[in-house]
C-alpha atoms as a PDB file:
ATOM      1  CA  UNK A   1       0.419 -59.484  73.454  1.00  0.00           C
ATOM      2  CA  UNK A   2      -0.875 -56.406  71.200  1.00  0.00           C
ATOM      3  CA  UNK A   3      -0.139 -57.611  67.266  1.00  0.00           C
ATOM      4  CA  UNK A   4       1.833 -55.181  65.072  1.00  0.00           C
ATOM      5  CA  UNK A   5       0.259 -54.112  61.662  1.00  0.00           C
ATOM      6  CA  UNK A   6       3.042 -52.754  58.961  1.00  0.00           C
ATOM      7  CA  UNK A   7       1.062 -49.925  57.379  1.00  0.00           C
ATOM      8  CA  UNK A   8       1.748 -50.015  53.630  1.00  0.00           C
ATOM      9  CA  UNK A   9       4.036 -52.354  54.679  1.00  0.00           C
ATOM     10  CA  UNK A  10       6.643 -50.490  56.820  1.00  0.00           C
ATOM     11  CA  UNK A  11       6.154 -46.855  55.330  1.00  0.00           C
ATOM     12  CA  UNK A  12       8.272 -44.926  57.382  1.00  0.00           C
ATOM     13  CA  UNK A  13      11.476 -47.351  56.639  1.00  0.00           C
ATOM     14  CA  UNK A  14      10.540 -47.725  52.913  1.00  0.00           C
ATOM     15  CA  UNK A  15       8.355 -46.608  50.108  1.00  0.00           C
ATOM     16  CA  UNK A  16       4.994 -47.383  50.774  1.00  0.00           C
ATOM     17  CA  UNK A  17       3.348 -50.428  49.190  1.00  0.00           C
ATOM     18  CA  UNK A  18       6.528 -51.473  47.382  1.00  0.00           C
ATOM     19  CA  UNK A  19       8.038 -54.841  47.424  1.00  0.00           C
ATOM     20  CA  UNK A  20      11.084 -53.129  49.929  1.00  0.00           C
ATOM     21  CA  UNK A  21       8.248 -52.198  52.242  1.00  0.00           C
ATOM     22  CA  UNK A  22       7.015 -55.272  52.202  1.00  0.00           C
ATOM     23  CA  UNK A  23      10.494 -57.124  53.038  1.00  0.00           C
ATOM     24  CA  UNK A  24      11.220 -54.415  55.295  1.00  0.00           C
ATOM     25  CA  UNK A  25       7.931 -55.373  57.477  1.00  0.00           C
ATOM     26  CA  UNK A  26       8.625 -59.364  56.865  1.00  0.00           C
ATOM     27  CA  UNK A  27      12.631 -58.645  58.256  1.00  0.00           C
ATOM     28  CA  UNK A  28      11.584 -56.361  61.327  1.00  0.00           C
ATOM     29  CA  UNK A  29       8.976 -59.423  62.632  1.00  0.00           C
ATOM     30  CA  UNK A  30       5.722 -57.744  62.048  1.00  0.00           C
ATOM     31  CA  UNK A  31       2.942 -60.115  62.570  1.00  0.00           C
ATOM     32  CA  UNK A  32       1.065 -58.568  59.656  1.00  0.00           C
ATOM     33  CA  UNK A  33       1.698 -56.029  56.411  1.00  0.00           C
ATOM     34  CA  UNK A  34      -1.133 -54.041  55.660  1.00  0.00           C
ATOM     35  CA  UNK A  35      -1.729 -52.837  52.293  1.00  0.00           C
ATOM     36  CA  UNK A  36      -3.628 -50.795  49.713  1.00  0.00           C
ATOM     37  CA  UNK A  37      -6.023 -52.921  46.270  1.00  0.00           C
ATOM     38  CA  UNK A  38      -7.175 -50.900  43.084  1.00  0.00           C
ATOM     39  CA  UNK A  39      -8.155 -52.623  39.682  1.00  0.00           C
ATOM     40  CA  UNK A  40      -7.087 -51.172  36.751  1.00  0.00           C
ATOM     41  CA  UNK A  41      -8.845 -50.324  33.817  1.00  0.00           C
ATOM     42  CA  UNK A  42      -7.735 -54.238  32.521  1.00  0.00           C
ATOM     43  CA  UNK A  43      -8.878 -55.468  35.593  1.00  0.00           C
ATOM     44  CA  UNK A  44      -5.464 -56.580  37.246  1.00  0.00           C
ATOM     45  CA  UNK A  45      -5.393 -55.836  41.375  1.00  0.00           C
ATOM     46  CA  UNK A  46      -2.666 -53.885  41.802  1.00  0.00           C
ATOM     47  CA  UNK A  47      -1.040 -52.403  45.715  1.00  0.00           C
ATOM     48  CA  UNK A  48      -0.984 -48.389  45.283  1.00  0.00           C
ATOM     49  CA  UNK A  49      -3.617 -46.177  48.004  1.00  0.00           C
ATOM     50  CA  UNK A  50      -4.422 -42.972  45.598  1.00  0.00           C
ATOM     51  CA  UNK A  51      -6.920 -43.235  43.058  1.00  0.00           C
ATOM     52  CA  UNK A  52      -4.387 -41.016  40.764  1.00  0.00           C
ATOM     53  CA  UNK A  53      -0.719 -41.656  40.557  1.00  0.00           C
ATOM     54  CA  UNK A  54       0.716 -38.291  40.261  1.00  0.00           C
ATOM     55  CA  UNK A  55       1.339 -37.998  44.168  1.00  0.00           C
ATOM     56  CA  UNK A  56       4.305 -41.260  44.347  1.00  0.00           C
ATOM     57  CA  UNK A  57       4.993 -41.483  40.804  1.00  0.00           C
ATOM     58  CA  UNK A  58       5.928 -39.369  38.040  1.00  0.00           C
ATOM     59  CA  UNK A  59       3.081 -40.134  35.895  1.00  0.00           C
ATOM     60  CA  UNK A  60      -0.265 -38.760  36.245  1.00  0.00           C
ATOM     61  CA  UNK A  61      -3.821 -40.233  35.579  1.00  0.00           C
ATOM     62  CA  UNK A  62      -6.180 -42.643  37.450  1.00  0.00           C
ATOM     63  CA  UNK A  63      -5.529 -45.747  38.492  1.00  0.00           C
ATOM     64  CA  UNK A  64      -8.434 -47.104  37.112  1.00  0.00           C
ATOM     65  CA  UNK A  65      -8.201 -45.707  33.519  1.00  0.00           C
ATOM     66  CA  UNK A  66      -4.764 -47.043  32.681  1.00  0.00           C
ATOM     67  CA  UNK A  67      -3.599 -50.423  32.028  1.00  0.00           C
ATOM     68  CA  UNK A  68      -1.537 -52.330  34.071  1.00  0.00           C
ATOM     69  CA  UNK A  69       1.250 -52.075  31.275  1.00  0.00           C
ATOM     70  CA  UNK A  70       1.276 -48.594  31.411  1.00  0.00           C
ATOM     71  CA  UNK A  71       1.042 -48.843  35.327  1.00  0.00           C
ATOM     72  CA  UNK A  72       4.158 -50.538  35.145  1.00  0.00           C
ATOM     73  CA  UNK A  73       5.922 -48.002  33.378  1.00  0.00           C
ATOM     74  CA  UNK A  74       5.539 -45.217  35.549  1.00  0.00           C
ATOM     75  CA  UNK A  75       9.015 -44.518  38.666  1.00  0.00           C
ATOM     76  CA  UNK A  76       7.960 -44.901  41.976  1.00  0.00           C
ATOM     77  CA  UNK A  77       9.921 -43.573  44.513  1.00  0.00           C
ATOM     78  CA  UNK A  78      13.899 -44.383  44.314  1.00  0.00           C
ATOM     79  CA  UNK A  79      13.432 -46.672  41.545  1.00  0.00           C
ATOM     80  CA  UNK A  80      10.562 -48.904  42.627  1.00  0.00           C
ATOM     81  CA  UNK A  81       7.824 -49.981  40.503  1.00  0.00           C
ATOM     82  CA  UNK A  82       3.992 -50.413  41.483  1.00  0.00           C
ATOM     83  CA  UNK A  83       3.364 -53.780  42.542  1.00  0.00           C
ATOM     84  CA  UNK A  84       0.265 -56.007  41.606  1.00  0.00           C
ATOM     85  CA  UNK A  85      -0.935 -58.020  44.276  1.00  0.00           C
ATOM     86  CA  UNK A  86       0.551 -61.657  43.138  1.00  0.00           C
ATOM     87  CA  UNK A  87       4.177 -60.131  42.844  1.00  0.00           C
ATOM     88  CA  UNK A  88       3.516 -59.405  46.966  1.00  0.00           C
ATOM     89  CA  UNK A  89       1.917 -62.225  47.808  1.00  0.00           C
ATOM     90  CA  UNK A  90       5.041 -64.056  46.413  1.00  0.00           C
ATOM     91  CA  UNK A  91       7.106 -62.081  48.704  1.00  0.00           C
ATOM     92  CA  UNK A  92       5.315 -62.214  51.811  1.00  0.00           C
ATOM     93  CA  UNK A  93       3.405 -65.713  51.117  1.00  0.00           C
ATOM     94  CA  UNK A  94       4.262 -68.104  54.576  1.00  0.00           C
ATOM     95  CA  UNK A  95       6.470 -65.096  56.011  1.00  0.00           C
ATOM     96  CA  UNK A  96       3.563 -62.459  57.156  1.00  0.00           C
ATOM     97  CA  UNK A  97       0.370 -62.429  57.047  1.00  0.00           C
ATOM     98  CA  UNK A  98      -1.669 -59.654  55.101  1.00  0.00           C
ATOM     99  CA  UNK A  99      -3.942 -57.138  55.594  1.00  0.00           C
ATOM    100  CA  UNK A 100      -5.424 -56.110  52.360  1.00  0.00           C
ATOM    101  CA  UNK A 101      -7.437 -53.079  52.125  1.00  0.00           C
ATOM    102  CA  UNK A 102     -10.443 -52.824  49.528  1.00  0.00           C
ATOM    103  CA  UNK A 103     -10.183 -49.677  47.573  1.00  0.00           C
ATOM    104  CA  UNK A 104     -12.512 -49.260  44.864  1.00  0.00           C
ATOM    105  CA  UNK A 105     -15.783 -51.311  43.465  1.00  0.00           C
ATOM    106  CA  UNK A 106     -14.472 -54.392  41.131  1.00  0.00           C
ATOM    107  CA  UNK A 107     -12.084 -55.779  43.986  1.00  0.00           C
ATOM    108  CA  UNK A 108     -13.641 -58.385  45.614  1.00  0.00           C
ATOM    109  CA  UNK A 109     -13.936 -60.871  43.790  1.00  0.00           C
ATOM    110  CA  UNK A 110     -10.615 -60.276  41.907  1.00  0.00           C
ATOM    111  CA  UNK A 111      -8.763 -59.965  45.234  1.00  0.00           C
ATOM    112  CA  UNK A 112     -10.834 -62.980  46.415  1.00  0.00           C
ATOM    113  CA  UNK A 113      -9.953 -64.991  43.388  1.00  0.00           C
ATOM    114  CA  UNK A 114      -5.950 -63.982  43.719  1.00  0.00           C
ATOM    115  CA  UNK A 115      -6.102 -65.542  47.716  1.00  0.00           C
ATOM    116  CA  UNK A 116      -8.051 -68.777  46.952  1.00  0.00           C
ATOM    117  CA  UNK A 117      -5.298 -68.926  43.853  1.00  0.00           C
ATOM    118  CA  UNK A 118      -2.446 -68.875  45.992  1.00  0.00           C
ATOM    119  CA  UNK A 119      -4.495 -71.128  49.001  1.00  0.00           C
ATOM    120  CA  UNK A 120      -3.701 -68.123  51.304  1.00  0.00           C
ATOM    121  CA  UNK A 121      -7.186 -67.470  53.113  1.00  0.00           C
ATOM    122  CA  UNK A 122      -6.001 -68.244  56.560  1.00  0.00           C
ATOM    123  CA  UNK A 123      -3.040 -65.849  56.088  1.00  0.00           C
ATOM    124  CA  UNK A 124      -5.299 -62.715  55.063  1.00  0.00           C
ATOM    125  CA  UNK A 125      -7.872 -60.740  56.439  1.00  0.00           C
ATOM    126  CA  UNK A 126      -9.795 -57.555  54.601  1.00  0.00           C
ATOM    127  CA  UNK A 127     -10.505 -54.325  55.734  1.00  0.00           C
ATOM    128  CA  UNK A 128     -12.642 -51.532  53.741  1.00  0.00           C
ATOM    129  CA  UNK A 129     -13.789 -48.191  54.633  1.00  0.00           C
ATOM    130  CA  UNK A 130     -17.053 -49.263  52.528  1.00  0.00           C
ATOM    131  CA  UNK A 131     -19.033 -51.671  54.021  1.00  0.00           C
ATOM    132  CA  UNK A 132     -21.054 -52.649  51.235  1.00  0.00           C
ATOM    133  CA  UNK A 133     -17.402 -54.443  49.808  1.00  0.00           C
ATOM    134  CA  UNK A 134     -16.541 -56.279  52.582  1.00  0.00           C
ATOM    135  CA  UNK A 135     -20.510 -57.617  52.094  1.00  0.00           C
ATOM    136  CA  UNK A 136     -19.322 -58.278  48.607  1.00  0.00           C
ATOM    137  CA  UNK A 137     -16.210 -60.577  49.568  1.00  0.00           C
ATOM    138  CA  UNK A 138     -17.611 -61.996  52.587  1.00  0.00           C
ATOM    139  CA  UNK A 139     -20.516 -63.393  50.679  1.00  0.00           C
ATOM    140  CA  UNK A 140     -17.920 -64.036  47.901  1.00  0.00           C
ATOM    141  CA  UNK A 141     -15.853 -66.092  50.655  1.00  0.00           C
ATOM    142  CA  UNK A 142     -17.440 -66.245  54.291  1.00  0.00           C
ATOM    143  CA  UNK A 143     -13.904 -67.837  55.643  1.00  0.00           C
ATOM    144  CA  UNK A 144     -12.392 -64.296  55.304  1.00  0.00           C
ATOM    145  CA  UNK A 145     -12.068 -62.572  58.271  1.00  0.00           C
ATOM    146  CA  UNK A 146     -13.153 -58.841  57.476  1.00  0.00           C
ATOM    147  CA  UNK A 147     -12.995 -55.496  59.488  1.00  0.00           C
ATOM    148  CA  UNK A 148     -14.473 -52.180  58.639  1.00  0.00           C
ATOM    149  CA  UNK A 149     -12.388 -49.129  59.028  1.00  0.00           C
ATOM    150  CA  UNK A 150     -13.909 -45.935  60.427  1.00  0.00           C
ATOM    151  CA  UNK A 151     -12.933 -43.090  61.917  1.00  0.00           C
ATOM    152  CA  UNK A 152     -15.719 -40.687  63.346  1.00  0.00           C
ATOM    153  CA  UNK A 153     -17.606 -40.768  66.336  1.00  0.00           C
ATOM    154  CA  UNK A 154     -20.590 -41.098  63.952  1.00  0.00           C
ATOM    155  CA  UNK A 155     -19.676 -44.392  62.762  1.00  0.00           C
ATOM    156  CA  UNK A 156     -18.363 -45.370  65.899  1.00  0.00           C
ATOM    157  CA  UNK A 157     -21.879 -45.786  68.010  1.00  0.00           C
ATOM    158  CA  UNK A 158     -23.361 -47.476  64.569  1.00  0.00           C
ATOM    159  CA  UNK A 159     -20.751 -50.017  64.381  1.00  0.00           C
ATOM    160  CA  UNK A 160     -22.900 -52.345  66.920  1.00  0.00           C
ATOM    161  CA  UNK A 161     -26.003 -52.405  64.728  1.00  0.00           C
ATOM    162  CA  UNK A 162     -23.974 -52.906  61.415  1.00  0.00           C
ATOM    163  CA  UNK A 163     -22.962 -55.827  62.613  1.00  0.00           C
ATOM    164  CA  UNK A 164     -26.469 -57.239  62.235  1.00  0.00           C
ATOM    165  CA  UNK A 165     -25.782 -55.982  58.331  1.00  0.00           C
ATOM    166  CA  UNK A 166     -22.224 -57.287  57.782  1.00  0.00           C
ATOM    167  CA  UNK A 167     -20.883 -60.212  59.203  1.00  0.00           C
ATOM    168  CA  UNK A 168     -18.306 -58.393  60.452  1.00  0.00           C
ATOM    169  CA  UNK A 169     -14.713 -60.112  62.389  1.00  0.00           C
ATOM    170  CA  UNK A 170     -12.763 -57.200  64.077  1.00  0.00           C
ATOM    171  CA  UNK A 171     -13.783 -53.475  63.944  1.00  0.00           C
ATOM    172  CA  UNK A 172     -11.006 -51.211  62.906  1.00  0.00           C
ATOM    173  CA  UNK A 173     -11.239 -47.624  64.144  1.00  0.00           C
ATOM    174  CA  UNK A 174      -8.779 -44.686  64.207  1.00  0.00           C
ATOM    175  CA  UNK A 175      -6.433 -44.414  67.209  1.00  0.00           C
ATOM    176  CA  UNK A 176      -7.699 -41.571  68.432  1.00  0.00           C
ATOM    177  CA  UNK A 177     -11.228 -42.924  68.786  1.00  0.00           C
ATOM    178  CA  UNK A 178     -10.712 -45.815  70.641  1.00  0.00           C
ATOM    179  CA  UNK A 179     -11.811 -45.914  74.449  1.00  0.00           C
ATOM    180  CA  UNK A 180     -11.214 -49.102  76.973  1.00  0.00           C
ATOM    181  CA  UNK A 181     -15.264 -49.041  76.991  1.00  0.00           C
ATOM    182  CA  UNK A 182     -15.218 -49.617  73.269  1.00  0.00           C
ATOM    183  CA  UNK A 183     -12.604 -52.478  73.251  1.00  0.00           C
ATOM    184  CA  UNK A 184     -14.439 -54.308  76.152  1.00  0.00           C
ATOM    185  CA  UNK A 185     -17.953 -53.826  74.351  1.00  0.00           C
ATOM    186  CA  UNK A 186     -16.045 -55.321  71.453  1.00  0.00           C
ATOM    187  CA  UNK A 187     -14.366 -58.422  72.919  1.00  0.00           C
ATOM    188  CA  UNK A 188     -17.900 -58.987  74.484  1.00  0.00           C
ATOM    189  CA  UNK A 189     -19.230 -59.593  71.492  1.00  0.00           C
ATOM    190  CA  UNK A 190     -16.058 -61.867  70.181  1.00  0.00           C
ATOM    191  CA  UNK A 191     -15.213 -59.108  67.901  1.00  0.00           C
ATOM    192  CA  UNK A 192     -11.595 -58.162  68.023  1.00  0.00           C
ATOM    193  CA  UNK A 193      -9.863 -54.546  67.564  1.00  0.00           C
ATOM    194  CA  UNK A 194      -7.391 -53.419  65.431  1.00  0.00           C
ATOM    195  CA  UNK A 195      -6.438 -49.042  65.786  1.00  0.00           C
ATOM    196  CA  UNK A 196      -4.724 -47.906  63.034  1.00  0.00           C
ATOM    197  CA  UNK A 197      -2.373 -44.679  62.894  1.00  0.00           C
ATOM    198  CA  UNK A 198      -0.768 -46.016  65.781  1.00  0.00           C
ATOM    199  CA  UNK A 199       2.954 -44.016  65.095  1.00  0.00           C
ATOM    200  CA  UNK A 200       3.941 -43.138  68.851  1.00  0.00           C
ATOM    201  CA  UNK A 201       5.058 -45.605  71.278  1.00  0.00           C
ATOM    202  CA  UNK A 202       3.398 -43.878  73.905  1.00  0.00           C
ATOM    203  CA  UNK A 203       0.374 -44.124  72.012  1.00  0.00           C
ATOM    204  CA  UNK A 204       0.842 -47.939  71.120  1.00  0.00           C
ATOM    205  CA  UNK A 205       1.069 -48.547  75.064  1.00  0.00           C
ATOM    206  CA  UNK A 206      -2.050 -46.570  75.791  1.00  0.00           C
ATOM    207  CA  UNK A 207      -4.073 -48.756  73.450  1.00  0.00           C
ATOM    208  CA  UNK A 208      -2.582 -52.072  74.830  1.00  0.00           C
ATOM    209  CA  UNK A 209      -3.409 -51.122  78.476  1.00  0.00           C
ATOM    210  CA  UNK A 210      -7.081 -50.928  77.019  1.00  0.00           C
ATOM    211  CA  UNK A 211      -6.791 -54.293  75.549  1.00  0.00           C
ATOM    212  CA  UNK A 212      -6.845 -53.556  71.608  1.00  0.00           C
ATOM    213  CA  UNK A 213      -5.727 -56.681  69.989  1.00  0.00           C
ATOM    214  CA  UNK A 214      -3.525 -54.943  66.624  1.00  0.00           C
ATOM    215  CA  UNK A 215      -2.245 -51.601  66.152  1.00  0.00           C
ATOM    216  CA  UNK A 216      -1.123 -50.424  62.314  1.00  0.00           C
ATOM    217  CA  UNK A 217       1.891 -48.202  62.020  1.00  0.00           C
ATOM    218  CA  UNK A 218       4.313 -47.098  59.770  1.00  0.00           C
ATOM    219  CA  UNK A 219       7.090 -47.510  61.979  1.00  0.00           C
ATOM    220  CA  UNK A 220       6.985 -50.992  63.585  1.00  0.00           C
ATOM    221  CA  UNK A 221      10.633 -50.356  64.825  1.00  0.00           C
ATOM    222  CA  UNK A 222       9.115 -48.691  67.993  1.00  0.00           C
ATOM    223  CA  UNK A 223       7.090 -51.803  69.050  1.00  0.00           C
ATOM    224  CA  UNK A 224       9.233 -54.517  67.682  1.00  0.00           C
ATOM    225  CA  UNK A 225      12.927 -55.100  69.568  1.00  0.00           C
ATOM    226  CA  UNK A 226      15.253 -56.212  66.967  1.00  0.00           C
END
């Protein structure tokens, strides 16, 4: 049975990365939440996916040259505030697992030292669209289970030889990119799959009929029966 990934933790039902979103994913039986790590300028991890906040707040700056103070001042979306990581880790912590998805250089090992913190390695695995950070955590904390996001065609017919450069656990490619040849190369070499962008149902069956193993989408509703 295909695993369902909360994106942001269930963004089309609530904010994204807010503590509702995250509730929202725990309530509707999502097997993970997937989310979004920056640092900021103080060096606390906190869940937002822009490198400026002007886009889902009403502030404006970079993430990464503001305080977490001042981080916490700024109005999310009807009312909510920007979480750090600890706040949703107390929320989802023996509920959901979580996906946690490396930003910006400086996470690692503060994300890394936040999970062995709260003894919650076994419920987390990492993803990055930069390899060289999952290298970071994974040598950092070889029992986390990391995937590398991609998604071009490009990266795609690499991803076999950068596994002899990161020790990588799953491969996580776009939706659109995945192929039942891919997903069998992949279990072949124990590696699992996880497609992200998955918001269709149609699309959701397509990709378990080719055997991929977790699908991330914002509305888990249309995989999940109440």
């Amino acid at each position: 049975m295909i695993n369902i990934v909360g994106h942001k933790g269930a963004a089309g039902y609530a904010p994204e990365n807010t503590l509702p979103s995250f509730q929202m994913a725990i309530a509707i039986g999502c097997d993970r939440a997937e989310l979004d790590v920056r640092s900021t300028k103080d060096g606390q991890i906190i869940v937002f996916h822009d490198d400026e906040v002007s886009r889902l707040t009403n502030g404006v700056g970079l993430v990464s040259e503001m305080t977490l103070s001042e981080i916490k001042k700024l109005d999310y979306e009807q009312g909510e505030k920007i979480p750090t990581l600890q706040e949703v880790i107390d929320v989802c912590k023996n509920k959901i697992d979580l996906q946690i998805e490396l930003k910006t250089n400086g996470t690692p090992e503060l994300v890394n030292n936040i999970v062995l913190k709260n003894d919650i390695q076994d419920q987390v695995v990492i993803t990055s669209f930069q390899d060289y950070l999952l290298k970071e955590i994974k040598q950092l904390n070889p029992n986390l289970k990391v995937g590398l996001l991609f998604k071009t065609d490009e990266v795609m017919s690499e991803i076999w030889n950068l596994m002899e450069s990161i020790p990588l656990d799953f491969f996580a490619p776009y939706s659109g990119l995945v192929t039942k040849e891919f997903v069998d190369k992949a279990h072949s070499f124990e590696k699992s799959v996880y497609a992200y962008q998955v918001n269709k149902k149609e699309l959701g069956d397509k990709l378990n009929e080719m055997g991929v193993d977790d699908i991330g989408t914002d509305f888990p509703k249309l995989f999940i029966k109440e």
